[in-house]
Structures are given as C-alpha cells and as structure tokens.
C-alpha atoms as a PDB file:
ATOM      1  CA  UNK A   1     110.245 -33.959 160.020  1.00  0.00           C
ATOM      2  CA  UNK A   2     112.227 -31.808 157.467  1.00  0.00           C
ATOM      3  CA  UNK A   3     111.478 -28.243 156.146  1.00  0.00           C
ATOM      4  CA  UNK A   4     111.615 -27.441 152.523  1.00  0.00           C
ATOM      5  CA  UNK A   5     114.496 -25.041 152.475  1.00  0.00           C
ATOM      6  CA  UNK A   6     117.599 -26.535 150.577  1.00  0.00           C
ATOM      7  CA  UNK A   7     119.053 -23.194 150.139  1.00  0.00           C
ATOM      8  CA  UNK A   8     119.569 -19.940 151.544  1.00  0.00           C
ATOM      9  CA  UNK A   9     116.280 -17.783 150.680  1.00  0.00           C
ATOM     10  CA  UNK A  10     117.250 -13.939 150.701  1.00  0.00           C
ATOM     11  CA  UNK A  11     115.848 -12.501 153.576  1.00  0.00           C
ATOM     12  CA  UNK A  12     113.642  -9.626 151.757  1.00  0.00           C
ATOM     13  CA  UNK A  13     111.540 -12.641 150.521  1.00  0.00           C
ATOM     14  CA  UNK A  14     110.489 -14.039 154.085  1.00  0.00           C
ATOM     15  CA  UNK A  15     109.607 -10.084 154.095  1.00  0.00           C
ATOM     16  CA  UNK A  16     107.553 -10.182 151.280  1.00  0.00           C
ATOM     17  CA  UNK A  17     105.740 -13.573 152.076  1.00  0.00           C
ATOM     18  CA  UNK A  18     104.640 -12.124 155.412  1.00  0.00           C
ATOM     19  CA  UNK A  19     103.567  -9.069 154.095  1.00  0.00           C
ATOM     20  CA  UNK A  20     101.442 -11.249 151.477  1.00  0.00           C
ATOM     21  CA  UNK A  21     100.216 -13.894 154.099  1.00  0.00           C
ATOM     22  CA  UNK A  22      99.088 -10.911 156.347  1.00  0.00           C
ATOM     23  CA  UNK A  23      97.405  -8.998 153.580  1.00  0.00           C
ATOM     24  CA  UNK A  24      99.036  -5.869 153.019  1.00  0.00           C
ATOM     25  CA  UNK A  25     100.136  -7.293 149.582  1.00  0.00           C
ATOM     26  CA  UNK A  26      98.386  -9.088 146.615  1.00  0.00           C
ATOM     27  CA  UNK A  27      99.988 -12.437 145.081  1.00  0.00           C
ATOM     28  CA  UNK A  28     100.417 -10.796 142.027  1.00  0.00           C
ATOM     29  CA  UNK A  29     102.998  -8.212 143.546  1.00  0.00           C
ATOM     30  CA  UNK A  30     104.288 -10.646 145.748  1.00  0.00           C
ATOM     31  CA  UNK A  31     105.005 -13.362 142.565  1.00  0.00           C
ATOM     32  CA  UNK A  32     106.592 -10.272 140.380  1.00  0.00           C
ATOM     33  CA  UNK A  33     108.642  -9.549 143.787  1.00  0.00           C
ATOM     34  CA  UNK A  34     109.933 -13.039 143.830  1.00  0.00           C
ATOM     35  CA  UNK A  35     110.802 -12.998 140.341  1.00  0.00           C
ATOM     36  CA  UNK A  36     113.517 -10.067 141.039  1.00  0.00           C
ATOM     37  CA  UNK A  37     115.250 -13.045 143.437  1.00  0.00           C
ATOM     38  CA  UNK A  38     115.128 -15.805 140.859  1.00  0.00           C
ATOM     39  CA  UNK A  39     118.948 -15.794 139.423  1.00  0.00           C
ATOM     40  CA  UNK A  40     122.011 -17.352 140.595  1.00  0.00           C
ATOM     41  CA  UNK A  41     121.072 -20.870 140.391  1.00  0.00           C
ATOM     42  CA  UNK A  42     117.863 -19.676 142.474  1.00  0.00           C
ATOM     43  CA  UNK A  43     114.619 -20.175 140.070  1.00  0.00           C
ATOM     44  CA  UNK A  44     110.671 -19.107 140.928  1.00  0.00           C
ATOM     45  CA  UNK A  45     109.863 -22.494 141.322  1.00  0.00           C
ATOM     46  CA  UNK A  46     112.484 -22.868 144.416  1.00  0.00           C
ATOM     47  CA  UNK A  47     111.408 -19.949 145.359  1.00  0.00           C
ATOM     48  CA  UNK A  48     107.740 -20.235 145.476  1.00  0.00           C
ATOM     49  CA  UNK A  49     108.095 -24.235 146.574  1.00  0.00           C
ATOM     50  CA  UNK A  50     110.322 -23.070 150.165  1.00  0.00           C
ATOM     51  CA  UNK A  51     108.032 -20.269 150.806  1.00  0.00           C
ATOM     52  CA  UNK A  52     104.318 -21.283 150.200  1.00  0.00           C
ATOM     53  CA  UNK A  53     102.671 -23.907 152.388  1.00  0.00           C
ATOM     54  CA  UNK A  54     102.969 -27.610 151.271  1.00  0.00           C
ATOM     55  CA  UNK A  55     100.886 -29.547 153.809  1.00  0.00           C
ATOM     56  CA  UNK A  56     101.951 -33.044 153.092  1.00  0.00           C
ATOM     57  CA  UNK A  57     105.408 -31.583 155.241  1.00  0.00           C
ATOM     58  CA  UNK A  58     103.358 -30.969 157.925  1.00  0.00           C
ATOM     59  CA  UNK A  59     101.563 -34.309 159.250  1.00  0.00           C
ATOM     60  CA  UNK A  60     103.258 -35.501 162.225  1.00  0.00           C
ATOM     61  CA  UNK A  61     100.297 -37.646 163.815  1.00  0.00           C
ATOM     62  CA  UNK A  62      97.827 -39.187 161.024  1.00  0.00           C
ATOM     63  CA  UNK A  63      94.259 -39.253 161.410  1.00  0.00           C
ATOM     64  CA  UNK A  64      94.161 -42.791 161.007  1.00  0.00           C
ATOM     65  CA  UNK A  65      96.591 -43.209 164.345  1.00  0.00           C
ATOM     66  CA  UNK A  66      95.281 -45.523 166.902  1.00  0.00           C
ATOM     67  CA  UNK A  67      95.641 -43.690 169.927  1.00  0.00           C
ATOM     68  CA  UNK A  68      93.636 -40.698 168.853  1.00  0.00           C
ATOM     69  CA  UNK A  69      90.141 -40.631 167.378  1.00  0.00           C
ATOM     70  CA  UNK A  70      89.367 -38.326 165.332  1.00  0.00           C
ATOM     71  CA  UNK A  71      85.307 -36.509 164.148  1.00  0.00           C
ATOM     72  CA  UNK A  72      84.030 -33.098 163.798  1.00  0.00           C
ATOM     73  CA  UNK A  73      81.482 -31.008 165.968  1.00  0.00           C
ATOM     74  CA  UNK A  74      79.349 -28.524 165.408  1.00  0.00           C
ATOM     75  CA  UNK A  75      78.199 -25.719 168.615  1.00  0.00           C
ATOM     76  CA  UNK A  76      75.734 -23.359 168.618  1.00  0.00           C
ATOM     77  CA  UNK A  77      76.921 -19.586 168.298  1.00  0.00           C
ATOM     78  CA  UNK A  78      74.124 -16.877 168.342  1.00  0.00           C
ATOM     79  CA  UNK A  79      75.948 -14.022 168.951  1.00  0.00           C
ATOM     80  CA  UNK A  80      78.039 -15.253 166.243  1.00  0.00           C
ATOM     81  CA  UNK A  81      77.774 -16.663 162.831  1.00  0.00           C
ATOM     82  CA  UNK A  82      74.708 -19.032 164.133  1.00  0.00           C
ATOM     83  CA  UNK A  83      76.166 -21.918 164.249  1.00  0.00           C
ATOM     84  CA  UNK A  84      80.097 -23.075 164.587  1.00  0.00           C
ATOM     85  CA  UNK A  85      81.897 -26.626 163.311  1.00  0.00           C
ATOM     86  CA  UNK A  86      85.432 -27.500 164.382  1.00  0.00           C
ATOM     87  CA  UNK A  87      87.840 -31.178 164.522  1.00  0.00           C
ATOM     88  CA  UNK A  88      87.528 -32.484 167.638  1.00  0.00           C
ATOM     89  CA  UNK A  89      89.977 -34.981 168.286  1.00  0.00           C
ATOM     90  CA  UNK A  90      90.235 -37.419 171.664  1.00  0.00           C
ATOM     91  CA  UNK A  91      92.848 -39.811 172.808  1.00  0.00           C
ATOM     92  CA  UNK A  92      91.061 -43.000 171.723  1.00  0.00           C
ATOM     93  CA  UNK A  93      92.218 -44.198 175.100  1.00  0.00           C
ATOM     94  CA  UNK A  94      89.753 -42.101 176.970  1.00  0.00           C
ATOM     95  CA  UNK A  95      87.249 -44.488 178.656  1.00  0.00           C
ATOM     96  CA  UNK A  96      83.380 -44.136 178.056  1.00  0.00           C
ATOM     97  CA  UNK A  97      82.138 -41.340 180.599  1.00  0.00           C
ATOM     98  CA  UNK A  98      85.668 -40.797 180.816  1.00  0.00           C
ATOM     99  CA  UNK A  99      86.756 -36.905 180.763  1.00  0.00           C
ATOM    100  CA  UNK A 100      90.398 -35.205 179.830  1.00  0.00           C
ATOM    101  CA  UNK A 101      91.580 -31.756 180.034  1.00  0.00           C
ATOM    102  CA  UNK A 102      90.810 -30.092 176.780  1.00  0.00           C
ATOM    103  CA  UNK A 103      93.059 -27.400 174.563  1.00  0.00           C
ATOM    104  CA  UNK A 104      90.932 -25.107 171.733  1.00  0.00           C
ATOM    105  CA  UNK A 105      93.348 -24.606 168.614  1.00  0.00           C
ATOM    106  CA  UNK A 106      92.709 -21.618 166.996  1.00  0.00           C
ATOM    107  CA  UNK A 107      94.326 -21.472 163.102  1.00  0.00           C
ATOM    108  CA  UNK A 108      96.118 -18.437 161.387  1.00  0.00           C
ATOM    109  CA  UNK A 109      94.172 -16.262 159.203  1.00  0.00           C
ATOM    110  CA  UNK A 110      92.835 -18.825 156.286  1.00  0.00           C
ATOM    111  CA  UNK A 111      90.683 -21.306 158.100  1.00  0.00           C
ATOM    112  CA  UNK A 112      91.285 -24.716 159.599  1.00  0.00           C
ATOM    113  CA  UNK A 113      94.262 -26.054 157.224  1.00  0.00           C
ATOM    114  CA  UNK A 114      95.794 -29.774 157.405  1.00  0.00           C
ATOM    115  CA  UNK A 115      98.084 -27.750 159.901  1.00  0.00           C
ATOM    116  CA  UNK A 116      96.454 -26.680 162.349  1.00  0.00           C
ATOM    117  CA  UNK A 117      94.235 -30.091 162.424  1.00  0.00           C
ATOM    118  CA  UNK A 118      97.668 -31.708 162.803  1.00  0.00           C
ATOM    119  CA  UNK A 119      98.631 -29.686 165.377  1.00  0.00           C
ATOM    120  CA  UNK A 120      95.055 -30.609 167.181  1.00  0.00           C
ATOM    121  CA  UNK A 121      96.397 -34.667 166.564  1.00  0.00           C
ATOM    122  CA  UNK A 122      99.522 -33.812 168.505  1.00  0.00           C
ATOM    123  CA  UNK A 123      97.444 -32.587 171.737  1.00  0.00           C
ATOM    124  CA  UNK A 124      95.288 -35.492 171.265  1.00  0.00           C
ATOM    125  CA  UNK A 125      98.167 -37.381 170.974  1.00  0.00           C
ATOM    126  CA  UNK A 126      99.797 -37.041 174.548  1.00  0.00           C
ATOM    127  CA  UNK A 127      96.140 -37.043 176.054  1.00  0.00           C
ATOM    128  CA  UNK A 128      94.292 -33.740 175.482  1.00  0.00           C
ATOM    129  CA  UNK A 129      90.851 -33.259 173.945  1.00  0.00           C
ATOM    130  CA  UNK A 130      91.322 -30.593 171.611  1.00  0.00           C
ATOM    131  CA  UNK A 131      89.133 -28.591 169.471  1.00  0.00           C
ATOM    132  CA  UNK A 132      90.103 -26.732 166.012  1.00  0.00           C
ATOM    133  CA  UNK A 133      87.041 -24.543 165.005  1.00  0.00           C
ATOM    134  CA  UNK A 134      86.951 -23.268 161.671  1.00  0.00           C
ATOM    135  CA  UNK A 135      85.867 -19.911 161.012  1.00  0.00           C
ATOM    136  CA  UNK A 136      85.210 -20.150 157.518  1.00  0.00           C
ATOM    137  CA  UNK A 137      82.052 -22.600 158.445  1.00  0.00           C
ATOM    138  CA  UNK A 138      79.895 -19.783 157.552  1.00  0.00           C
ATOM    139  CA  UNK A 139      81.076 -19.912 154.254  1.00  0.00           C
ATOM    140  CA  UNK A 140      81.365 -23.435 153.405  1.00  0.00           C
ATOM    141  CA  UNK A 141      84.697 -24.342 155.020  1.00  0.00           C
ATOM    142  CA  UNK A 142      88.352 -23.936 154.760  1.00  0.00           C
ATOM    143  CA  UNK A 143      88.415 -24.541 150.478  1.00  0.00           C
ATOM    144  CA  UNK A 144      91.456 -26.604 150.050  1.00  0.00           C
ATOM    145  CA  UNK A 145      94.183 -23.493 149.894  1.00  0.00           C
ATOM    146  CA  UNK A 146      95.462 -20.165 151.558  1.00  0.00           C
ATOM    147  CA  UNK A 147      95.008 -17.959 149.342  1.00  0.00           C
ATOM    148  CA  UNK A 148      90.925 -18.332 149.092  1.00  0.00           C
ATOM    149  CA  UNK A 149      90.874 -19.059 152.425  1.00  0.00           C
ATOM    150  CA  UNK A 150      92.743 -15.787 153.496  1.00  0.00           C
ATOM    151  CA  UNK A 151      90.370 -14.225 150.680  1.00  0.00           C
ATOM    152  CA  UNK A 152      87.054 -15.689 152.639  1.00  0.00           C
ATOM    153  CA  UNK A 153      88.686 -14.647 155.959  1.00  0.00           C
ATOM    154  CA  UNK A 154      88.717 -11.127 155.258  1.00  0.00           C
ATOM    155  CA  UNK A 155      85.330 -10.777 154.228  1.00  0.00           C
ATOM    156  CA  UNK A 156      83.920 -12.067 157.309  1.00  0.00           C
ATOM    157  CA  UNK A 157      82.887  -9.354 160.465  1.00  0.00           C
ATOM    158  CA  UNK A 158      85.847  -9.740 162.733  1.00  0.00           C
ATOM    159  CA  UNK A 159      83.560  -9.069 165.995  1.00  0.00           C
ATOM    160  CA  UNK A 160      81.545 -12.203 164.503  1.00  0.00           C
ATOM    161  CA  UNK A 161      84.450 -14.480 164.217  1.00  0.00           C
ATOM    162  CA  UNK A 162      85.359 -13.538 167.882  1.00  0.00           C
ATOM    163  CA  UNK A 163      82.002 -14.649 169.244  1.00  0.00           C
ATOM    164  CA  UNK A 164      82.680 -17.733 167.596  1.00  0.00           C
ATOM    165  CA  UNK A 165      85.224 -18.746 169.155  1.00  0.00           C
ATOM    166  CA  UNK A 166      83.725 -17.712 172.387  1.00  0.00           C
ATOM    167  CA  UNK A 167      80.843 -19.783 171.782  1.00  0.00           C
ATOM    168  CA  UNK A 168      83.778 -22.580 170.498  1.00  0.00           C
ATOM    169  CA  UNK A 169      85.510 -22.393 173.620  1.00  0.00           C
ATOM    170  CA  UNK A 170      82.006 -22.269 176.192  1.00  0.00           C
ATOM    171  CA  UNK A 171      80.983 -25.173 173.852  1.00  0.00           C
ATOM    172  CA  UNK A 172      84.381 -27.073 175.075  1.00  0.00           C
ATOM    173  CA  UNK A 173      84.086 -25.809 178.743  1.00  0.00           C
ATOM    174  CA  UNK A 174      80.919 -27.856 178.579  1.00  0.00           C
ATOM    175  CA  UNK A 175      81.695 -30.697 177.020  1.00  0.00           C
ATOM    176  CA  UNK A 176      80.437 -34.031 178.263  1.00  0.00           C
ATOM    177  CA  UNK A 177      84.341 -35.191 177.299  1.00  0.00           C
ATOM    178  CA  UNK A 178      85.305 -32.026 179.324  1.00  0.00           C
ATOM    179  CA  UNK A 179      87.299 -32.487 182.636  1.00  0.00           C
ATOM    180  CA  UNK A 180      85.825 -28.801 182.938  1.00  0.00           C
ATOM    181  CA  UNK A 181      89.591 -27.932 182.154  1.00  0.00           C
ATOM    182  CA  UNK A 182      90.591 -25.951 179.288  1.00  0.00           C
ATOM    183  CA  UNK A 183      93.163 -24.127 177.954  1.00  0.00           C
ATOM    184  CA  UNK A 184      93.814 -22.392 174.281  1.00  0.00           C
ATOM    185  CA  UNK A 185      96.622 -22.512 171.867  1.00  0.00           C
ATOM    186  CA  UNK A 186      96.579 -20.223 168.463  1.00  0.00           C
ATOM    187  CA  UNK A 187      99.099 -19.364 165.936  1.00  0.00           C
ATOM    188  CA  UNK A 188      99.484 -15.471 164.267  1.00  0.00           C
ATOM    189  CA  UNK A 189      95.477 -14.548 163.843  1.00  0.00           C
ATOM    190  CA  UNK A 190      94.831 -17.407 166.158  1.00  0.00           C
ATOM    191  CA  UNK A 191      97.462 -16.035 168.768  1.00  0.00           C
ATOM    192  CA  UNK A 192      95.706 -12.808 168.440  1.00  0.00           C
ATOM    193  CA  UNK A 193      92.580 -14.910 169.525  1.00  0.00           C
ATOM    194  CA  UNK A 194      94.472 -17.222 172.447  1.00  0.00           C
ATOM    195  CA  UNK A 195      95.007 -13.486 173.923  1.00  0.00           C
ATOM    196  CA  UNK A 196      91.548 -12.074 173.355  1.00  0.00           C
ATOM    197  CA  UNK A 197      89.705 -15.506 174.823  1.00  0.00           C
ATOM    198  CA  UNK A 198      92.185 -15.156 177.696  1.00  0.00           C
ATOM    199  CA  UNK A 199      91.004 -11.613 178.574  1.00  0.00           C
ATOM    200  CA  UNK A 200      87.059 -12.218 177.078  1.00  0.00           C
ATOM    201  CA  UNK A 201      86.661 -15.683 179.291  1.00  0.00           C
ATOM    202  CA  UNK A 202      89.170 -15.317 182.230  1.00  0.00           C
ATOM    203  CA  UNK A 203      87.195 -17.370 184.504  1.00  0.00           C
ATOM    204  CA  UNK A 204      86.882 -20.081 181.726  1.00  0.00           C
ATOM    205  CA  UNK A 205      90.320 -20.136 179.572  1.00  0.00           C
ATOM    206  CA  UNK A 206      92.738 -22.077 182.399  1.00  0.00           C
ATOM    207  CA  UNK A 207      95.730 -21.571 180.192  1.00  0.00           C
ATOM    208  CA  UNK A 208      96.963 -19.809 177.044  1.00  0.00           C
ATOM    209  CA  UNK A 209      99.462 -19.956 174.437  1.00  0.00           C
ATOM    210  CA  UNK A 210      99.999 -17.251 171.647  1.00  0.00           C
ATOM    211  CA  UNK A 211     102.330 -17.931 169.279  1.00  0.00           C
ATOM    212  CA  UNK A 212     102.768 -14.402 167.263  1.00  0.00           C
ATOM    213  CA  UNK A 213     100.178 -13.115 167.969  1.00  0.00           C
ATOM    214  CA  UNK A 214      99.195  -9.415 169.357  1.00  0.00           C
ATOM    215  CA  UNK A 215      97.102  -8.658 172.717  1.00  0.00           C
ATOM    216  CA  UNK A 216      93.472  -8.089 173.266  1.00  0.00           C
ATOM    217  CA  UNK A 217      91.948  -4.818 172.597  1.00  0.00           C
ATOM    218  CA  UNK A 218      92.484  -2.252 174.904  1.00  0.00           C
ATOM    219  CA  UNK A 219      89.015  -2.269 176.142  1.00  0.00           C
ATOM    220  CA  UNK A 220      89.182  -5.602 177.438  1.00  0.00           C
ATOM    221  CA  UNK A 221      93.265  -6.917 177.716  1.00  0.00           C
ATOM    222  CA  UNK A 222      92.786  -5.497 181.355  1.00  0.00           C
ATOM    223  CA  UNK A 223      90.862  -8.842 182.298  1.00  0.00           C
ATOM    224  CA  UNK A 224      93.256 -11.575 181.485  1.00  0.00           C
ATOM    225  CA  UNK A 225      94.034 -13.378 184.807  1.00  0.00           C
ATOM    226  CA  UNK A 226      96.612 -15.985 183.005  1.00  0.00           C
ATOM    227  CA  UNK A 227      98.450 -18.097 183.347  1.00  0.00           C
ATOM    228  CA  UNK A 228      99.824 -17.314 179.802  1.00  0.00           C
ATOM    229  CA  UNK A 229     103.030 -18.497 177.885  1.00  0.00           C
ATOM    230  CA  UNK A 230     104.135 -15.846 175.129  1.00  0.00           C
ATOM    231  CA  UNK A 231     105.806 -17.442 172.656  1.00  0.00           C
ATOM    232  CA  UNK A 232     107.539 -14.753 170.007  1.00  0.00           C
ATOM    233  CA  UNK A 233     109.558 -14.900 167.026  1.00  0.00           C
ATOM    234  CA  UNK A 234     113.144 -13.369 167.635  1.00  0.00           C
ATOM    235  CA  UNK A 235     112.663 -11.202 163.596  1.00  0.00           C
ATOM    236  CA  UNK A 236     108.981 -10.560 164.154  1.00  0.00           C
ATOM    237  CA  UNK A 237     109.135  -7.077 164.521  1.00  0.00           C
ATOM    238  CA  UNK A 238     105.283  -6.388 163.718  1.00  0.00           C
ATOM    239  CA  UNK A 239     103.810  -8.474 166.441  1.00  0.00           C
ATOM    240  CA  UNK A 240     107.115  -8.004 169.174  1.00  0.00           C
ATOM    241  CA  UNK A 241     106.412  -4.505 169.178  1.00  0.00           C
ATOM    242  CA  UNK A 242     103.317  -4.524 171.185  1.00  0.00           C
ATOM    243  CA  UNK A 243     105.178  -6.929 173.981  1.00  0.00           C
ATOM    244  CA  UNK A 244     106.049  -4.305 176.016  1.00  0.00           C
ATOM    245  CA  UNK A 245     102.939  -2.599 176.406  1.00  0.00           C
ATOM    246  CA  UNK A 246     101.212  -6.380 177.266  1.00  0.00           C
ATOM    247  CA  UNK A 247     103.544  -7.484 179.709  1.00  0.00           C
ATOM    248  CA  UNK A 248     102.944  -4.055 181.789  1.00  0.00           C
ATOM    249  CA  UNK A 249      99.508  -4.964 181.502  1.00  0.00           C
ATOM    250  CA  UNK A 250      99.878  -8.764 183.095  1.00  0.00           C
ATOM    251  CA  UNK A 251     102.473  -7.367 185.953  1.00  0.00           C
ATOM    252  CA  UNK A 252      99.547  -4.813 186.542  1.00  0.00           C
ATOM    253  CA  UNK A 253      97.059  -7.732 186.572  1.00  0.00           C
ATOM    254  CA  UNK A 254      99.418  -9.869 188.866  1.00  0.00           C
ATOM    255  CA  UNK A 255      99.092 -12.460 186.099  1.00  0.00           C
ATOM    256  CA  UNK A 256     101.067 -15.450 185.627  1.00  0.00           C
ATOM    257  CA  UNK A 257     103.382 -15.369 182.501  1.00  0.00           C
ATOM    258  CA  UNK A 258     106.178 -16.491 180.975  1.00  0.00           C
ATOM    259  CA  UNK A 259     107.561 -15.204 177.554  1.00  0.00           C
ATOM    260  CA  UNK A 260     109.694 -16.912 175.371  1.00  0.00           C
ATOM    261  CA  UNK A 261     111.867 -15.395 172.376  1.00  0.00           C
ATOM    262  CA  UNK A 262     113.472 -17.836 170.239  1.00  0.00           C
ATOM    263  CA  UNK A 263     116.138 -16.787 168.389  1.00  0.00           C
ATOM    264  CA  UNK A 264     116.799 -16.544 164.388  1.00  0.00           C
ATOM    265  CA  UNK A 265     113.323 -17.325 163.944  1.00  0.00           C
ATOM    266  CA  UNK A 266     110.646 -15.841 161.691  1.00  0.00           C
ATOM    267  CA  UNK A 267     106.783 -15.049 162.547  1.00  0.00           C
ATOM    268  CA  UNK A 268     105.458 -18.782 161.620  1.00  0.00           C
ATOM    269  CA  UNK A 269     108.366 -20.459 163.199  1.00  0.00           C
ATOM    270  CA  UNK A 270     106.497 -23.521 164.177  1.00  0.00           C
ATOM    271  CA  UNK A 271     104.451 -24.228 160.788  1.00  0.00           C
ATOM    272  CA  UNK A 272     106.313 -27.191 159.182  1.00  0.00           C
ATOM    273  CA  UNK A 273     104.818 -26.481 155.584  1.00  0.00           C
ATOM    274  CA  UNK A 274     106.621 -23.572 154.746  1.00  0.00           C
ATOM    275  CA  UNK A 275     110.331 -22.437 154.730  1.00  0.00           C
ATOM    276  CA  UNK A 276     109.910 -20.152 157.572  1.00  0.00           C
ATOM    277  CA  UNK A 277     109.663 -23.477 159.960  1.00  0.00           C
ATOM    278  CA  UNK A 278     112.560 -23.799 162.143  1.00  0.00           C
ATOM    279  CA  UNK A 279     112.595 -27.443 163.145  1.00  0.00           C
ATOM    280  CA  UNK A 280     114.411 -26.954 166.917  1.00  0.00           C
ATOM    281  CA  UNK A 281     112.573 -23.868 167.896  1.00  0.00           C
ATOM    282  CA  UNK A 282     109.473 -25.320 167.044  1.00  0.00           C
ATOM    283  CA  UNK A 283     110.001 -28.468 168.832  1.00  0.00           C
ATOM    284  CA  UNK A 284     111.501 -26.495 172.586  1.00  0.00           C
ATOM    285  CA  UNK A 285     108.521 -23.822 172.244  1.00  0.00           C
ATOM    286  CA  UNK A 286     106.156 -27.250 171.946  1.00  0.00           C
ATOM    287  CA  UNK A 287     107.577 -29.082 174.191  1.00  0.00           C
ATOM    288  CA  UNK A 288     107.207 -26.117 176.410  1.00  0.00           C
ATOM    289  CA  UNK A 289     103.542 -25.212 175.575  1.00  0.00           C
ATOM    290  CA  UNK A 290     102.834 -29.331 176.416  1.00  0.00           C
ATOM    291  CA  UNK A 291     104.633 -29.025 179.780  1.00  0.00           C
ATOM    292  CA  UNK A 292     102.477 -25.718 180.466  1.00  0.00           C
ATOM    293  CA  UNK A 293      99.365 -27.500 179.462  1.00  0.00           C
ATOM    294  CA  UNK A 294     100.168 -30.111 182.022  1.00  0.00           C
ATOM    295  CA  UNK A 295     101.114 -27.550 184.654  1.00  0.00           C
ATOM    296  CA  UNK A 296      97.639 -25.662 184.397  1.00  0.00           C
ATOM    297  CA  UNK A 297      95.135 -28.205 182.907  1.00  0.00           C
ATOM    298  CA  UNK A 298      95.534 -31.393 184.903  1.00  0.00           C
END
C-alpha cells in the first residue's frame, strides 16, 4: 500500500484539512485556502488529490476475498434512531454454529466509507467477526462522499447516534456468531465513541481502541473498567490535550491501559486514502491493536 503524497504538502494545509474535515470550516474557505499554496511547481489539483480521500488507496482485503464473507445486518435500536444497519463481515472459515470473538468498528464523522468497511475486512481477515454500523442509516446511508456525509452527520441528534451504537454493540454481544466476546475499535468521531461505549457498556465492551479520539463525557468516563489501548497522533494537539485529564481518570479507576504516541504523525494517521496516512505508524499501531484484540478477546 502507498499514500498519495509525492511531495512535501506545507504543513498549514494538513491544518486547514482538519479544520474542514472536523467542521469548523466550509469547503469553500478551505478550497480558496489551498489556492494561496498552489505555486512553486505545487498546483490545486496536487493539492486537493494528496489531501482529500481517494478510496480506491485504501482496500487492503477485497470483499470478494475467500477467507472472509462478507453481508450487512440490520439491529433494532429504540432508544435510538429505530432501527440500525451495519457490514458485518466473518472469517468464511468459521464453522456452522461456530462462534469468534467479535470487534464493532465505529467510522469517523461521515458514515460508513469504503474505509472503514476495509478496515472491518482486515479484522475479519485474521479471524474476528466485526461489525461497521452506519449512522447515517436513518438517512438513507453513507451517499458515496465526505462531504454529504459529514453534511448528514451533523444534522443528526448526537445522543441518538450514541444509542445506536449501544444498541450496535448489545446487538453484537448477542450475536448467534458471538463468542459473547467483544471488543471496539473507532477512528476520530468513532474514537470518541470506542471511549464512550467503553464507559456506557463496561460490563459488555471487553476491549477498546481509540484512535484520536477524545474521552467520554464527564458524567459517565468514571465507569470505564478497560482494558483500553490509546492510540494518539504525535501533532494532534486538539484531541492530545484532553489525555491527561483521561489517564488520571483510568489510574483512578484502576483500569488497564496502554497509550501509544506515534511520532510525526497527523490526526488520521492510519487512513490510507488521504495524505495524512503514514504507512509505518499505521501498520505498528495495527499490529498492536490486533495483538490487544487477541490479548482480551480470545
């Protein structure tokens, strides 16, 4: 796997992107931003090509492999949205009545992209059942690209997405392909929601592993048992800063933790679609979260 930088991106514009992916600015600033960087060789199109998403970079396992099988599920969510539907994808090894430890993948703030369903093929891969709700199911669906989907995201009631993936990772506990094992692994909004299922469903989440992402709320980060694996970007200042205040909380809780930091890496180190994807950090800090998985879920 290769990313798509070919050139050294100023920094301000990985700046710029995040502040844009994360919503505190609109594509049109964002575009007119870039276009102050395009000279020296550098043009808009390089620009926009290293720094946006392109998710044919990112399929590592295909959904035609033959040691994973691949369908979708809905669950039932009534303190929710109704009703929830997420990929759910097995090793195609797994015996009828068989059962297999099982990871929920939670996706960034835009709905289930190619991705994050890759990222479920990879568990599935090495022997996992894993689940990758979408929140956007209330509305259709994840619609093809980030920018609607961060669009649909936002209009949604936060406390409503939460109890989805509750009622996403209950809906796993119970499985009939669930070894009664499970464990969650998210990515920016989705680490946000590894931590919060970690403190919401302490006696149900075996495992978890936030990449980027910030605690629980206050009223409820008190709860999380662990184990958890923090896994940070080393020039993420937004989401670093409130590491301090969490890991007081899980030495207060006696919780099992570890916290990695990789260095020279950007919030969305581990997405291979976009420029900010730093191919060895991304493969230790998986490597790592597999290993953890093992640790806690078999």
């Amino acid at each position: 796997m290769t990313g798509q930088i070919q050139f050294n991106i100023p920094e301000e514009a990985f700046d710029w992107y995040d502040a844009y992916a994360h919503g505190m600015m609109d594509r049109r600033e964002f575009m007119d931003r870039l276009g102050t960087l395009a000279k020296g060789g550098i043009t808009m199109a390089m620009l926009t090509s290293a720094l946006i998403p392109n998710y044919a970079l990112a399929e590592q396992v295909n959904f035609n492999d033959e040691d994973i099988k691949a369908s979708y599920a809905t669950f039932s969510s009534p303190n929710g949205h109704g009703e929830g539907r997420g990929y759910l994808v097995q090793p195609s090894s797994l015996a009828d009545g068989a059962t297999a430890p099982c990871v929920l993948v939670v996706h960034e703030n835009r709905g289930l992209n190619p991705y994050v369903k890759d990222v479920a093929r990879r568990l599935a891969k090495v022997g996992f059942v894993a689940f990758a709700p979408d929140a956007l199911h209330p509305l259709g669906g994840y619609p093809g690209n980030d920018d609607e989907g961060r669009t649909m995201q936002r209009s949604l009631d936060r406390s409503k997405i939460e109890a989805d993936f509750i009622a996403a990772a209950n809906f796993l506990h119970d499985h009939a392909l669930s070894s009664g094992k499970v464990g969650v692994v998210g990515f920016c909004f989705g680490g946000y929601i590894s931590n919060f299922l970690a403190a919401s469903l302490p006696d149900v989440i075996d495992a978890a592993v936030p990449y980027y992402g910030t605690p629980a709320r206050n009223d409820i980060v008190g709860n999380v048992k662990g184990p958890v694996m923090i896994q940070l970007a080393e020039t993420d200042e937004r989401v670093n800063a409130a590491w301090p205040a969490y890991e007081e909380v899980l030495k207060a809780n006696n919780a099992p933790y570890q916290m990695h930091m990789y260095p020279d890496t950007r919030h969305g180190f581990h997405n291979d679609s976009t420029g900010r994807y730093n191919p060895e950090m991304a493969e230790l800090s998986w490597g790592r979260t597999i290993e953890f998985f093992n640790e806690h879920l078999n």
